[in-house]
PDB file of N, CA and C in Angstrom:
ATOM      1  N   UNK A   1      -4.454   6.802 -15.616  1.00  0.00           N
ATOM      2  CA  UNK A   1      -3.092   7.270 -15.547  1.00  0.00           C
ATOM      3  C   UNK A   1      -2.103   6.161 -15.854  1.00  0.00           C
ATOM      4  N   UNK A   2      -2.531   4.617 -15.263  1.00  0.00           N
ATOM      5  CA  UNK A   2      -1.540   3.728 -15.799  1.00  0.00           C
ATOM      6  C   UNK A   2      -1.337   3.823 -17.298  1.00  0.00           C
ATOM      7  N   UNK A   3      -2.695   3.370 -18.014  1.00  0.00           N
ATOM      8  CA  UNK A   3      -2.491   3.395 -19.287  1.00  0.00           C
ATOM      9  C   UNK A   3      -2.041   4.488 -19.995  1.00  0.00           C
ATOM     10  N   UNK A   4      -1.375   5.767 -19.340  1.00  0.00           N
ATOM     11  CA  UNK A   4      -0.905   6.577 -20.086  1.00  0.00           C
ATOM     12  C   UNK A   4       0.785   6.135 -19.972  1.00  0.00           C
ATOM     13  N   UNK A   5       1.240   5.612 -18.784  1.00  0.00           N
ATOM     14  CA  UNK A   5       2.799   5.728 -18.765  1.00  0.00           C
ATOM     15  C   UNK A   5       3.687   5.174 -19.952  1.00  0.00           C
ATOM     16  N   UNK A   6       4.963   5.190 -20.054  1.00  0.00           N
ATOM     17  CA  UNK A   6       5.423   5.089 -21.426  1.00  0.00           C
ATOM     18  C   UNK A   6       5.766   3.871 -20.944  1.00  0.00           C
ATOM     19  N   UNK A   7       5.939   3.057 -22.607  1.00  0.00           N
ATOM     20  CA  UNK A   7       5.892   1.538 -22.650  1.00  0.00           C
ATOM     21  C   UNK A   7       7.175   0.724 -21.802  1.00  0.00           C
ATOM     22  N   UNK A   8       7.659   0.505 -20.438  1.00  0.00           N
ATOM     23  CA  UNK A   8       8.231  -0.317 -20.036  1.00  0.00           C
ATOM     24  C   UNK A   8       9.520  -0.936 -20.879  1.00  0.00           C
ATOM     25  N   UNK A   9      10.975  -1.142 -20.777  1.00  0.00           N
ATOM     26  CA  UNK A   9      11.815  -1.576 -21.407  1.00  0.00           C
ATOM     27  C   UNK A   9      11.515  -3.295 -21.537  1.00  0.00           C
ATOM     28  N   UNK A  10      11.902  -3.571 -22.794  1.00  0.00           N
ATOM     29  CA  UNK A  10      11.143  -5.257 -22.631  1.00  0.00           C
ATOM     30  C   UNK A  10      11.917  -5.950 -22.174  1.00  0.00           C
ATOM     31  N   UNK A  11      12.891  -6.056 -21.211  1.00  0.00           N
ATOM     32  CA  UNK A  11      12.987  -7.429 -19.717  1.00  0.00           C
ATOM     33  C   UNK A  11      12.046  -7.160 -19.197  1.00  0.00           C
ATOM     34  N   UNK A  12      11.689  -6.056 -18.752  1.00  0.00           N
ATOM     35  CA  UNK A  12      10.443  -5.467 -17.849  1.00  0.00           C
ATOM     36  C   UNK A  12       8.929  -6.492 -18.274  1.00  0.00           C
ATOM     37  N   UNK A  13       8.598  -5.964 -19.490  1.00  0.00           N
ATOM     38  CA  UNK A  13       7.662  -6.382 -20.189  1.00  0.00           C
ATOM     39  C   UNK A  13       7.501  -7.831 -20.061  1.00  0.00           C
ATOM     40  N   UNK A  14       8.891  -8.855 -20.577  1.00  0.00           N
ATOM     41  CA  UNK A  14       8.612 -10.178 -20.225  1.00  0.00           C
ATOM     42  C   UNK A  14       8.515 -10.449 -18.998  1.00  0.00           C
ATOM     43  N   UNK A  15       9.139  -9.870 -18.176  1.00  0.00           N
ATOM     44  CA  UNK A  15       8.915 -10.485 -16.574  1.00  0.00           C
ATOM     45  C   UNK A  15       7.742 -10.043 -16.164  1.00  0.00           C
ATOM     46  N   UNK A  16       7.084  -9.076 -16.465  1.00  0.00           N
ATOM     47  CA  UNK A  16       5.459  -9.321 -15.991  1.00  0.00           C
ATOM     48  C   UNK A  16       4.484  -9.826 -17.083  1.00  0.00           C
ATOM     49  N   UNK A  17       4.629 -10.257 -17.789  1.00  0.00           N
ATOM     50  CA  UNK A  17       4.154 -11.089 -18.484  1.00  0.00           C
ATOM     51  C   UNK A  17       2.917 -10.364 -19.090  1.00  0.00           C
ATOM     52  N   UNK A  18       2.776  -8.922 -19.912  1.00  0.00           N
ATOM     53  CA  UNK A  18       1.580  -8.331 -20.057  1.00  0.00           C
ATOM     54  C   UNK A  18       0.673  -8.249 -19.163  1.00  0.00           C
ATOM     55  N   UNK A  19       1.586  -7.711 -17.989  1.00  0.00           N
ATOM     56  CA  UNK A  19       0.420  -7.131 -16.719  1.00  0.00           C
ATOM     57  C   UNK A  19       0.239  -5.801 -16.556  1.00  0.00           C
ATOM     58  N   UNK A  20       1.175  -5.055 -17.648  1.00  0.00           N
ATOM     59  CA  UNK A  20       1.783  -3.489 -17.148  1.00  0.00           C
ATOM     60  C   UNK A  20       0.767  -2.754 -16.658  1.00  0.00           C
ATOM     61  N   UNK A  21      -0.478  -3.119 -17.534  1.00  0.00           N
ATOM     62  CA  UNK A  21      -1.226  -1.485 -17.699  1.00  0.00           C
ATOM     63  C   UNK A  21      -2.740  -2.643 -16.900  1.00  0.00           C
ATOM     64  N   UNK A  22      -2.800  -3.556 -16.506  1.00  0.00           N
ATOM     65  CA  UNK A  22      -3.637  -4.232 -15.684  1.00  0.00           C
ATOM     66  C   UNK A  22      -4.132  -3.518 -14.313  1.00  0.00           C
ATOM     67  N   UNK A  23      -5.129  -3.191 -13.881  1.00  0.00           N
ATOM     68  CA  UNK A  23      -5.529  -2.395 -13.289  1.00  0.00           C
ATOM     69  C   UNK A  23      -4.710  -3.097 -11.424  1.00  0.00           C
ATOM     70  N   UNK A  24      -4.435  -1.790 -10.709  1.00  0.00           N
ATOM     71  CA  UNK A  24      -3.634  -2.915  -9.546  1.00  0.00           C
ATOM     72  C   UNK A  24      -4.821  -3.555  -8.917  1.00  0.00           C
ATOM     73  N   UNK A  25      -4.717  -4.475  -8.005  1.00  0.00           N
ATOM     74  CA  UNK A  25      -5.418  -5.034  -7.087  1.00  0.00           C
ATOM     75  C   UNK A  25      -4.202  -5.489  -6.019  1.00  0.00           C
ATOM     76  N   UNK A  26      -5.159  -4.524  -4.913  1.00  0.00           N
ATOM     77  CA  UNK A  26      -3.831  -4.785  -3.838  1.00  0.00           C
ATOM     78  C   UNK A  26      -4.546  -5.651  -2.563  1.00  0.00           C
ATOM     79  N   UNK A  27      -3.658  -6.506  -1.914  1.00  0.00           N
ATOM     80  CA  UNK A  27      -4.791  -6.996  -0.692  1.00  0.00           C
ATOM     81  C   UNK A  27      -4.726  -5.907   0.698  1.00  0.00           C
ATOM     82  N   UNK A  28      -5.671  -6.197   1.605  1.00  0.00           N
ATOM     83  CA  UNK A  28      -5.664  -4.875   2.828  1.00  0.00           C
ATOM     84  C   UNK A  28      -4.069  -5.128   3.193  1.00  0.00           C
ATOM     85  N   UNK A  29      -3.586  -5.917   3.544  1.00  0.00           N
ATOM     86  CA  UNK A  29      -2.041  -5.940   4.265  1.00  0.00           C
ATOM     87  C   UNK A  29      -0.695  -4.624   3.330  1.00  0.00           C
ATOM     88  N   UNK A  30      -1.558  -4.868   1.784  1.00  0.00           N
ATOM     89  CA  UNK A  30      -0.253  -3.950   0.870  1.00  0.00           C
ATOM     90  C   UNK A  30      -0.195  -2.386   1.047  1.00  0.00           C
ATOM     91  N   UNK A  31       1.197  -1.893   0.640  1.00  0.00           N
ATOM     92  CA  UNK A  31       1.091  -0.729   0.296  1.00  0.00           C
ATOM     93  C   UNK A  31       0.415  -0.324  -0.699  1.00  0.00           C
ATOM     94  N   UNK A  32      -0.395   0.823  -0.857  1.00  0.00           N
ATOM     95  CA  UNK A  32      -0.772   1.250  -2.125  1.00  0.00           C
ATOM     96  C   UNK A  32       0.063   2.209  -2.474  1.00  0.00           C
ATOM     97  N   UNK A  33       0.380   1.946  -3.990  1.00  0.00           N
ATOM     98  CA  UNK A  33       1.472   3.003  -5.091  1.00  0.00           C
ATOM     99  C   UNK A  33       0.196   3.628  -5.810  1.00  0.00           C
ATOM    100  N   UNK A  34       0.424   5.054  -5.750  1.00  0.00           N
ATOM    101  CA  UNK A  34      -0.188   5.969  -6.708  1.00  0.00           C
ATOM    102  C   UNK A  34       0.794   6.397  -8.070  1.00  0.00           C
ATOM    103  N   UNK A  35      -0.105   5.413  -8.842  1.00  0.00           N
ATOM    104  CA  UNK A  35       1.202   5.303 -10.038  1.00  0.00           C
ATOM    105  C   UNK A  35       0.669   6.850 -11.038  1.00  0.00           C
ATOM    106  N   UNK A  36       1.888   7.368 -11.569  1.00  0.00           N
ATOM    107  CA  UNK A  36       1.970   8.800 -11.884  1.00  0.00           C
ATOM    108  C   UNK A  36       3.261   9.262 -12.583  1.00  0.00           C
ATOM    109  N   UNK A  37       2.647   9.999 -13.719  1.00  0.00           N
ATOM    110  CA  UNK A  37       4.294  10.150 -14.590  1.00  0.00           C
ATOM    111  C   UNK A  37       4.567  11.745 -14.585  1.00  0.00           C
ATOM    112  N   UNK A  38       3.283  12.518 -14.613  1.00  0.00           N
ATOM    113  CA  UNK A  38       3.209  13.838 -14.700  1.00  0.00           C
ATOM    114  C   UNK A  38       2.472  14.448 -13.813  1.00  0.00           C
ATOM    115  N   UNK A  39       2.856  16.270 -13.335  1.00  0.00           N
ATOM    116  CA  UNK A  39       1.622  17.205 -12.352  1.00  0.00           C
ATOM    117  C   UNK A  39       0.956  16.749 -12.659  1.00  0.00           C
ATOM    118  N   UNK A  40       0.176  16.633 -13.584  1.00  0.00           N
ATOM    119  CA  UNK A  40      -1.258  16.790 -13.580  1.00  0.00           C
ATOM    120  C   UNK A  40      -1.843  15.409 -13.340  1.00  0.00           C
ATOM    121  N   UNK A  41      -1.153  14.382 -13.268  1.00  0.00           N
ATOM    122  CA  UNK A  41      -1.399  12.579 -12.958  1.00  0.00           C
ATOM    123  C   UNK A  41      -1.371  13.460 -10.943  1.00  0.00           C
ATOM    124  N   UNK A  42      -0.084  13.796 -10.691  1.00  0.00           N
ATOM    125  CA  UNK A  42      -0.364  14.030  -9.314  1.00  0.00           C
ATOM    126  C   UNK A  42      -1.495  14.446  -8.763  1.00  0.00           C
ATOM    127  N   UNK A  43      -2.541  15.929  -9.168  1.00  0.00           N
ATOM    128  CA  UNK A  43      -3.572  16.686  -9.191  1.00  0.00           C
ATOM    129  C   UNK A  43      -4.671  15.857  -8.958  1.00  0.00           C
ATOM    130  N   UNK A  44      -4.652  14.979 -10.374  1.00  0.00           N
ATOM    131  CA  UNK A  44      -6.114  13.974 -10.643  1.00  0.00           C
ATOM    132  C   UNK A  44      -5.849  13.081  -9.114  1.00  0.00           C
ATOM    133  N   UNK A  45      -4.536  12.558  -8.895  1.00  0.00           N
ATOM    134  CA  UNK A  45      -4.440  11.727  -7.437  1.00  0.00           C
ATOM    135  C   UNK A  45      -4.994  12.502  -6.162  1.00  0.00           C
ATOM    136  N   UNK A  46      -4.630  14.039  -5.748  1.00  0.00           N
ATOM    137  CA  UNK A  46      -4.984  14.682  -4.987  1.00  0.00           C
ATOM    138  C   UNK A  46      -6.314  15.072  -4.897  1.00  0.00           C
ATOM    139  N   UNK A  47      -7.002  15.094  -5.908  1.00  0.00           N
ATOM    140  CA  UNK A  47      -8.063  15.524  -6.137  1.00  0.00           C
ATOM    141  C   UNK A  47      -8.708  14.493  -5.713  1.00  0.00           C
ATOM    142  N   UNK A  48      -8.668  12.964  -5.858  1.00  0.00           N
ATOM    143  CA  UNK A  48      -9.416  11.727  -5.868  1.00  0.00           C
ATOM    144  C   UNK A  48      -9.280  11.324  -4.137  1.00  0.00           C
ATOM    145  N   UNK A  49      -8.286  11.671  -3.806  1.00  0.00           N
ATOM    146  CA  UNK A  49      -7.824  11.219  -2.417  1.00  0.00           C
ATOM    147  C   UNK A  49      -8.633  12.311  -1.261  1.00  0.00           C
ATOM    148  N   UNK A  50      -8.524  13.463  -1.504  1.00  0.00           N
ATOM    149  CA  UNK A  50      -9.063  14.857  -0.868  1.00  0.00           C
ATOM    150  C   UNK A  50     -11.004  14.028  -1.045  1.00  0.00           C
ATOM    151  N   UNK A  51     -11.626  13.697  -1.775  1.00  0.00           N
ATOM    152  CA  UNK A  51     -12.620  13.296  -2.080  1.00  0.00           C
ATOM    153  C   UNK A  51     -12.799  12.366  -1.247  1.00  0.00           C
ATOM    154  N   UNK A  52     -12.265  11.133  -1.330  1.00  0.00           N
ATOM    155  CA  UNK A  52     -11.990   9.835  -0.796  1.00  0.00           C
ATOM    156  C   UNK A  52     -11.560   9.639   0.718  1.00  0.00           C
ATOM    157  N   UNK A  53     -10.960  10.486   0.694  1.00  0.00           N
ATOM    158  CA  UNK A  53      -9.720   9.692   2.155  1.00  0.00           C
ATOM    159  C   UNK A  53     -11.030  10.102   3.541  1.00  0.00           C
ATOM    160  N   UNK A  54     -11.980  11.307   3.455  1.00  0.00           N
ATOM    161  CA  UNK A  54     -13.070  11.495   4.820  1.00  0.00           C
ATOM    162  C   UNK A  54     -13.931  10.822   4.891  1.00  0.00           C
ATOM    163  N   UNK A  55     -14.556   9.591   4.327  1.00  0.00           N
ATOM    164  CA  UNK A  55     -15.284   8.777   4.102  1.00  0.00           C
ATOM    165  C   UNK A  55     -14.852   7.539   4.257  1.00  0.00           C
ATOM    166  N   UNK A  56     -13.506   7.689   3.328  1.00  0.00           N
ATOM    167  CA  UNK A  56     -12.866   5.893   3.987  1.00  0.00           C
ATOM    168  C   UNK A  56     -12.138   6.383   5.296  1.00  0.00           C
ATOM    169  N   UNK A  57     -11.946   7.278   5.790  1.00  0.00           N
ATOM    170  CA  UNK A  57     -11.792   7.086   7.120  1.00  0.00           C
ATOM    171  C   UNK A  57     -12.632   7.075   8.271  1.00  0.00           C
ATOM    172  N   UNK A  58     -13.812   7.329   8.087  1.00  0.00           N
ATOM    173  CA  UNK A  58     -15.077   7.512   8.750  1.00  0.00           C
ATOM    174  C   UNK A  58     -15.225   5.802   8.871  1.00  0.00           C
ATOM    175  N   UNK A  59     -15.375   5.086   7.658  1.00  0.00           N
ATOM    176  CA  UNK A  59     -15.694   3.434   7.800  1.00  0.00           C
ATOM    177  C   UNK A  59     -14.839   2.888   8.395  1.00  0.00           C
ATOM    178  N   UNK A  60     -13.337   3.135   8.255  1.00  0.00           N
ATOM    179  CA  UNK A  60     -12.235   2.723   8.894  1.00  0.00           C
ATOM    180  C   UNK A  60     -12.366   2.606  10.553  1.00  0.00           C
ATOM    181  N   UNK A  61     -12.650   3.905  10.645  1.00  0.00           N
ATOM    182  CA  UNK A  61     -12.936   4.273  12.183  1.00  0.00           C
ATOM    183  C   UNK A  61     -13.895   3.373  12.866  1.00  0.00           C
ATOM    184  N   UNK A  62     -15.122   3.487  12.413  1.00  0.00           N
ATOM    185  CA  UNK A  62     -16.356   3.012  12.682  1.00  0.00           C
ATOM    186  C   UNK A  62     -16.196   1.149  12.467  1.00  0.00           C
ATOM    187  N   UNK A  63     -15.268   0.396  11.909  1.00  0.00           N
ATOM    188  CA  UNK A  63     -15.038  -0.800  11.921  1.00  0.00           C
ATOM    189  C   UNK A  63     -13.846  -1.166  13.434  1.00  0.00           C
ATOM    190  N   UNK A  64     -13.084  -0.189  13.640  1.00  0.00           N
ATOM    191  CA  UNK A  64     -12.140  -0.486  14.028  1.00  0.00           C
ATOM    192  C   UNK A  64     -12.801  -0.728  15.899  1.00  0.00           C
ATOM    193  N   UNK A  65     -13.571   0.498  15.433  1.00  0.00           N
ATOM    194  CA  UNK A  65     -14.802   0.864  16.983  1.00  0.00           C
ATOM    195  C   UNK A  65     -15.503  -0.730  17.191  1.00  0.00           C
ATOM    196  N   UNK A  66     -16.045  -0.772  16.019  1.00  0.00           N
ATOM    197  CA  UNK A  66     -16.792  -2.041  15.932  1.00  0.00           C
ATOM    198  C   UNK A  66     -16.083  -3.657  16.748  1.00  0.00           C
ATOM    199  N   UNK A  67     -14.988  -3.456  16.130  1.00  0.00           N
ATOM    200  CA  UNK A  67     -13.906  -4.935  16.338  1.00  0.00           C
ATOM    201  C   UNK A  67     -13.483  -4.928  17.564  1.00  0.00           C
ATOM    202  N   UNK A  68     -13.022  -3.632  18.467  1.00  0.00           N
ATOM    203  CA  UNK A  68     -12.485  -3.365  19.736  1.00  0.00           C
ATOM    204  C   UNK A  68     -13.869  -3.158  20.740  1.00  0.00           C
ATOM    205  N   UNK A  69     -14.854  -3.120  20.444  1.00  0.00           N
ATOM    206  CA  UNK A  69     -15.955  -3.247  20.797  1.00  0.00           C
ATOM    207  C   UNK A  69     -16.410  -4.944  21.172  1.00  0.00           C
ATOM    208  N   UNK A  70     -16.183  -5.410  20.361  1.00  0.00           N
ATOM    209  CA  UNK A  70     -16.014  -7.133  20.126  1.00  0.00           C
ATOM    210  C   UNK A  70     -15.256  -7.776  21.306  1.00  0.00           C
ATOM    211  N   UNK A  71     -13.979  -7.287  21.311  1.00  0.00           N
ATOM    212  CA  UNK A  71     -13.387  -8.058  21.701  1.00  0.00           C
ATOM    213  C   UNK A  71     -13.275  -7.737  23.350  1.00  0.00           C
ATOM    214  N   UNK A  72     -13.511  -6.301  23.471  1.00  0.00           N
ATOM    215  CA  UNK A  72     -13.988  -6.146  25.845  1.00  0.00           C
ATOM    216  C   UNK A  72     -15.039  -7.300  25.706  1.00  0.00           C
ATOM    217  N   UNK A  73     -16.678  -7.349  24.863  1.00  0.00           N
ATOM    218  CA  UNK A  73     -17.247  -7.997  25.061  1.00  0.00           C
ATOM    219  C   UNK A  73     -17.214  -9.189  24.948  1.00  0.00           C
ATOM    220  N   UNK A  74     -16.086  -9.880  24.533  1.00  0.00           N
ATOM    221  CA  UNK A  74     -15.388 -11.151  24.738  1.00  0.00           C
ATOM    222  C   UNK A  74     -14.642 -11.366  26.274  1.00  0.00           C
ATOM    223  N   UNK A  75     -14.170 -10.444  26.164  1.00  0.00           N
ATOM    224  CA  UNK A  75     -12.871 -10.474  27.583  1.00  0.00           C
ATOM    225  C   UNK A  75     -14.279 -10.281  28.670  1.00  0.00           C
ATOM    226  N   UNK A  76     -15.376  -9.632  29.074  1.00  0.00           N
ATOM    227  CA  UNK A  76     -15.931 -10.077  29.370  1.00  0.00           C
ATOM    228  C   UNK A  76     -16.816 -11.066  30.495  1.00  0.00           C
ATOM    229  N   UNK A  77     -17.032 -12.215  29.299  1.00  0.00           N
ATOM    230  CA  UNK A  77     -18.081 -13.097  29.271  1.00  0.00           C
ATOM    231  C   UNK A  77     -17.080 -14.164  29.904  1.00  0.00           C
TER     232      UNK A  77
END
């Protein structure tokens, strides 16, 4: 979907320096942008997320269990 959006006005272009259509990489702290120009860019997002989001929340969960689990057994000892 990035590589479909239309080409950026060029201040744009020089200030990211040919990053436009570079795939994102976000770190855990960022927001994630679901980048999208048209319905059907939205759809393919809904569709991917509806897929996605019960599974990464299952690991989410199950880490978070994990870490707070950690740390009574710190407090503890």
């Amino acid at each position: 979907m990035v590589a479909s959006l239309p080409e950026p006005p060029e201040l744009i272009r020089r200030n990211f320096h040919g990053t436009r259509f570079a795939p994102p990489r976000y770190w855990p702290w960022e927001d994630v942008w679901l980048r999208y120009s048209t319905l059907d860019d939205v759809r393919v997002w809904a569709d991917f997320l509806k897929q996605s989001l019960p599974s990464a929340t299952d690991r989410f969960v199950a880490s978070a269990r994990k870490k707070i689990g950690r740390q009574f057994t710190y407090r503890l000892r």
